[in-house]
N, C-alpha and C. Protein backbone atom coordinates (compact mmCIF):
# COMPACT_ATOMS: atom_id res chain seq x y z
N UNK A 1 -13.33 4.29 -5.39
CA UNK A 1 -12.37 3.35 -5.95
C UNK A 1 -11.63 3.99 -7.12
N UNK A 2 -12.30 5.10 -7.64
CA UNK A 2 -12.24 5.18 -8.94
C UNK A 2 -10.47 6.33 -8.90
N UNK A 3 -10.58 7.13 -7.35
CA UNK A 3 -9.01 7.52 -6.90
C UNK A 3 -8.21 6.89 -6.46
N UNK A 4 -8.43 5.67 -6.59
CA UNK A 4 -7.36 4.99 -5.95
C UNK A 4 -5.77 5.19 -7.07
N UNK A 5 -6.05 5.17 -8.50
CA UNK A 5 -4.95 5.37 -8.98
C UNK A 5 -3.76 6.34 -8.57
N UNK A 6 -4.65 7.72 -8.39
CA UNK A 6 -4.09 9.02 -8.03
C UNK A 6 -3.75 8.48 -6.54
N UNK A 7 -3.89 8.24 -6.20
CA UNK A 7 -3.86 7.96 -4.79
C UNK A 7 -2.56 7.66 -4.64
N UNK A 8 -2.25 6.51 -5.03
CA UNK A 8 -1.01 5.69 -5.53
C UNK A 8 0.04 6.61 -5.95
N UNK A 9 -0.12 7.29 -6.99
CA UNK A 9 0.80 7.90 -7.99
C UNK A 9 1.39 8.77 -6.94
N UNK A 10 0.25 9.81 -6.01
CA UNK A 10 0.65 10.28 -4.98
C UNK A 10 1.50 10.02 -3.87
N UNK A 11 1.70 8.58 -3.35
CA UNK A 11 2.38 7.87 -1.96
C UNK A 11 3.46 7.23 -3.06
N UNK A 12 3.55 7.35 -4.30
CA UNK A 12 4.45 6.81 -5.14
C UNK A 12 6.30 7.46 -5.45
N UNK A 13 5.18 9.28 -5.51
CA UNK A 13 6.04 9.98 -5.64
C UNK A 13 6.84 10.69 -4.61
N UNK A 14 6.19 10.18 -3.10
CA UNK A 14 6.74 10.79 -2.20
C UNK A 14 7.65 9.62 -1.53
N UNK A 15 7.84 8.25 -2.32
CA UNK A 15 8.57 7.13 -1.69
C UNK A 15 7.94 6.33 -0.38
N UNK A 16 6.84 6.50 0.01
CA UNK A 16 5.75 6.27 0.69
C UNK A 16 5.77 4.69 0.20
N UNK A 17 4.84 4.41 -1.01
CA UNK A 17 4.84 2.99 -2.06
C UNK A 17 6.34 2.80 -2.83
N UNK A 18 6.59 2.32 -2.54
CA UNK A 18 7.63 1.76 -3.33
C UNK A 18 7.71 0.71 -4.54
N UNK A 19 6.69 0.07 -4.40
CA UNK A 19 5.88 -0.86 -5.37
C UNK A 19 4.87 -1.37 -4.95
N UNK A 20 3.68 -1.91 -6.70
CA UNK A 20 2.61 -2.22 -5.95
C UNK A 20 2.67 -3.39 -7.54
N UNK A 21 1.87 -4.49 -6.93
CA UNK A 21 1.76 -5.61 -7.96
C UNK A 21 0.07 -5.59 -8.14
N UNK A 22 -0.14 -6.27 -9.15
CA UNK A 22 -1.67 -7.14 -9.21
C UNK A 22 -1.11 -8.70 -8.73
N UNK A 23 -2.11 -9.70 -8.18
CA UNK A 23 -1.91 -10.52 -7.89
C UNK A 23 -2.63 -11.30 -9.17
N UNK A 24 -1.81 -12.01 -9.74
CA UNK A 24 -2.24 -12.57 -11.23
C UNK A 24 -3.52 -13.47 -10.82
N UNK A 25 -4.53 -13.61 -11.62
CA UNK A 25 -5.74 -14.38 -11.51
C UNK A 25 -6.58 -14.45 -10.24
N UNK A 26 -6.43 -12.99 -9.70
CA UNK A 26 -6.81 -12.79 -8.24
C UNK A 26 -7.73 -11.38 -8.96
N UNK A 27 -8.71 -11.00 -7.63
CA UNK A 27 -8.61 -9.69 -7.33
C UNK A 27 -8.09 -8.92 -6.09
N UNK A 28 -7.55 -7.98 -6.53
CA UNK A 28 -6.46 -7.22 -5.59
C UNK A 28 -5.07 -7.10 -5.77
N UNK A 29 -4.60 -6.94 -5.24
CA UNK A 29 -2.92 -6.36 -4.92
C UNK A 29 -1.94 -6.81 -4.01
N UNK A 30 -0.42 -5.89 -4.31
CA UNK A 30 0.21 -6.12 -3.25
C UNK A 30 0.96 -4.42 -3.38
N UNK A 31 0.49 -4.13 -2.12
CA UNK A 31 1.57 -2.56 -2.17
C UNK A 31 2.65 -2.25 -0.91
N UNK A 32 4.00 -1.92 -1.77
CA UNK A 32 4.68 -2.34 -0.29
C UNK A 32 5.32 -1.11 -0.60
N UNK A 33 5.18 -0.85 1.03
CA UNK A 33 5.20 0.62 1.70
C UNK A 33 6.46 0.96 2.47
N UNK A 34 6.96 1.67 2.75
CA UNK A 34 8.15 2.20 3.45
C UNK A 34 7.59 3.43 4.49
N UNK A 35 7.41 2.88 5.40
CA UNK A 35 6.95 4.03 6.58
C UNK A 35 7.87 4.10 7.60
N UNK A 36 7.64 5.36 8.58
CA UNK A 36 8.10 5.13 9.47
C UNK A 36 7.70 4.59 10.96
N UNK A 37 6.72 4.32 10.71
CA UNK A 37 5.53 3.55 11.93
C UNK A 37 4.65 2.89 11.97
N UNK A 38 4.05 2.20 12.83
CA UNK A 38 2.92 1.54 12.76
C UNK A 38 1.57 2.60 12.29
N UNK A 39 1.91 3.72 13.00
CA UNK A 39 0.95 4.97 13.02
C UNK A 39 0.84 5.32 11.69
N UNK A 40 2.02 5.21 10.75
CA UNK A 40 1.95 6.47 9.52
C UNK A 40 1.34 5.19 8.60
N UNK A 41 1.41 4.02 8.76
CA UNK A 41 1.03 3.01 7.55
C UNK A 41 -0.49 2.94 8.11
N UNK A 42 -0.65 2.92 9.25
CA UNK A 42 -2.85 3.01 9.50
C UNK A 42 -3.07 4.48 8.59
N UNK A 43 -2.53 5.38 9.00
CA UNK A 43 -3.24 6.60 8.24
C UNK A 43 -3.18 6.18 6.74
N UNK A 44 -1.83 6.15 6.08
CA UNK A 44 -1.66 5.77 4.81
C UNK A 44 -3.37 5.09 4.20
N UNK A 45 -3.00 4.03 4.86
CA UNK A 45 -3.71 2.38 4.64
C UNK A 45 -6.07 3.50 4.75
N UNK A 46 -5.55 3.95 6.08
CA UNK A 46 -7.29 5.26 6.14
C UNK A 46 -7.27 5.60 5.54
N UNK A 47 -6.11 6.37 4.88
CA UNK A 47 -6.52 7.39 3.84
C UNK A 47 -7.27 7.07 1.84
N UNK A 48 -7.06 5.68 2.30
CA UNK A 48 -7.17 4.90 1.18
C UNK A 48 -8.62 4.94 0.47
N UNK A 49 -8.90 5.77 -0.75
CA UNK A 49 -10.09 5.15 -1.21
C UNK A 49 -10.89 4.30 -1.47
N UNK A 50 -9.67 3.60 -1.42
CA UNK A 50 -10.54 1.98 -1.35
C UNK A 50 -10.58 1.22 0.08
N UNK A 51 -10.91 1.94 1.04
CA UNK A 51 -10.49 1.49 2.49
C UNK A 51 -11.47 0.64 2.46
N UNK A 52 -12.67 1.19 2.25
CA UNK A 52 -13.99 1.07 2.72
C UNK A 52 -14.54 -0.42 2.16
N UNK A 53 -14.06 -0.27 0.97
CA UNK A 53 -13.91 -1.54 0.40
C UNK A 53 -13.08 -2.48 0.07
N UNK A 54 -12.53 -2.60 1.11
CA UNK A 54 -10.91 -3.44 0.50
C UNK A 54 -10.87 -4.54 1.69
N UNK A 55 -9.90 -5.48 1.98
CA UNK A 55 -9.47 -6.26 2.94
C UNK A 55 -8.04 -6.06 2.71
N UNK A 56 -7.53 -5.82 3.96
CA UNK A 56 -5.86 -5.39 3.95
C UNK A 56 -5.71 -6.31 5.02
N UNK A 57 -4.03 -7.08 4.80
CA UNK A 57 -3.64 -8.06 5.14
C UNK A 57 -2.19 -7.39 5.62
N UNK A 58 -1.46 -6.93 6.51
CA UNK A 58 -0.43 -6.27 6.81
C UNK A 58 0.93 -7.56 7.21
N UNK A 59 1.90 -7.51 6.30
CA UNK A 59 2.62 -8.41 6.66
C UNK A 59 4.10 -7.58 6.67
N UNK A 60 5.08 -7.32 7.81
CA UNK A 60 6.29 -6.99 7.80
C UNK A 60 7.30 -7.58 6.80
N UNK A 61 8.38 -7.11 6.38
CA UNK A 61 9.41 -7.75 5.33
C UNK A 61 10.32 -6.75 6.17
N UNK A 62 12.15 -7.78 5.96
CA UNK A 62 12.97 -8.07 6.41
C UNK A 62 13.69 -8.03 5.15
N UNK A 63 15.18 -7.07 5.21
CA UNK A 63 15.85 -7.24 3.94
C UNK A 63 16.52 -8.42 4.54
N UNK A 64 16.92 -9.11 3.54
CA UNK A 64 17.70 -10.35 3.78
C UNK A 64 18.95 -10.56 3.35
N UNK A 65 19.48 -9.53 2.95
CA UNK A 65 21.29 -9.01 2.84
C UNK A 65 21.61 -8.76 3.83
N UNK A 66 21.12 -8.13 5.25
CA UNK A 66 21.58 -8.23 6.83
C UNK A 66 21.78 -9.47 7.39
């Protein structure tokens, strides 16, 4: 858990994450990703230190200026 920061900073700087929130008075997050596949966001999402321990909830977004 304790790489998950680096982790981040890493998929941060390559435009991978594009942003990531805390969910106020929660535990956990929200990190929203820019991939190019279903394939590259499972690896992303595997590669995650906190895989093992986490619950991931995958929801698509739609710009809404189209």
């Amino acid at each position: 858990i304790a790489r998950t920061p680096a982790y981040a900073a890493h998929l941060e700087s390559t435009g991978k994450v594009i942003s990531r929130y805390h969910i106020a008075g929660a535990h956990g997050g929200v990190w929203i990703f820019d991939v190019d596949s279903h394939e590259e966001l499972e690896r992303l999402l595997g590669g995650s230190p906190a895989y093992n321990f986490a619950h991931f909830e995958v929801t698509a977004l739609s710009d809404m200026s189209e």
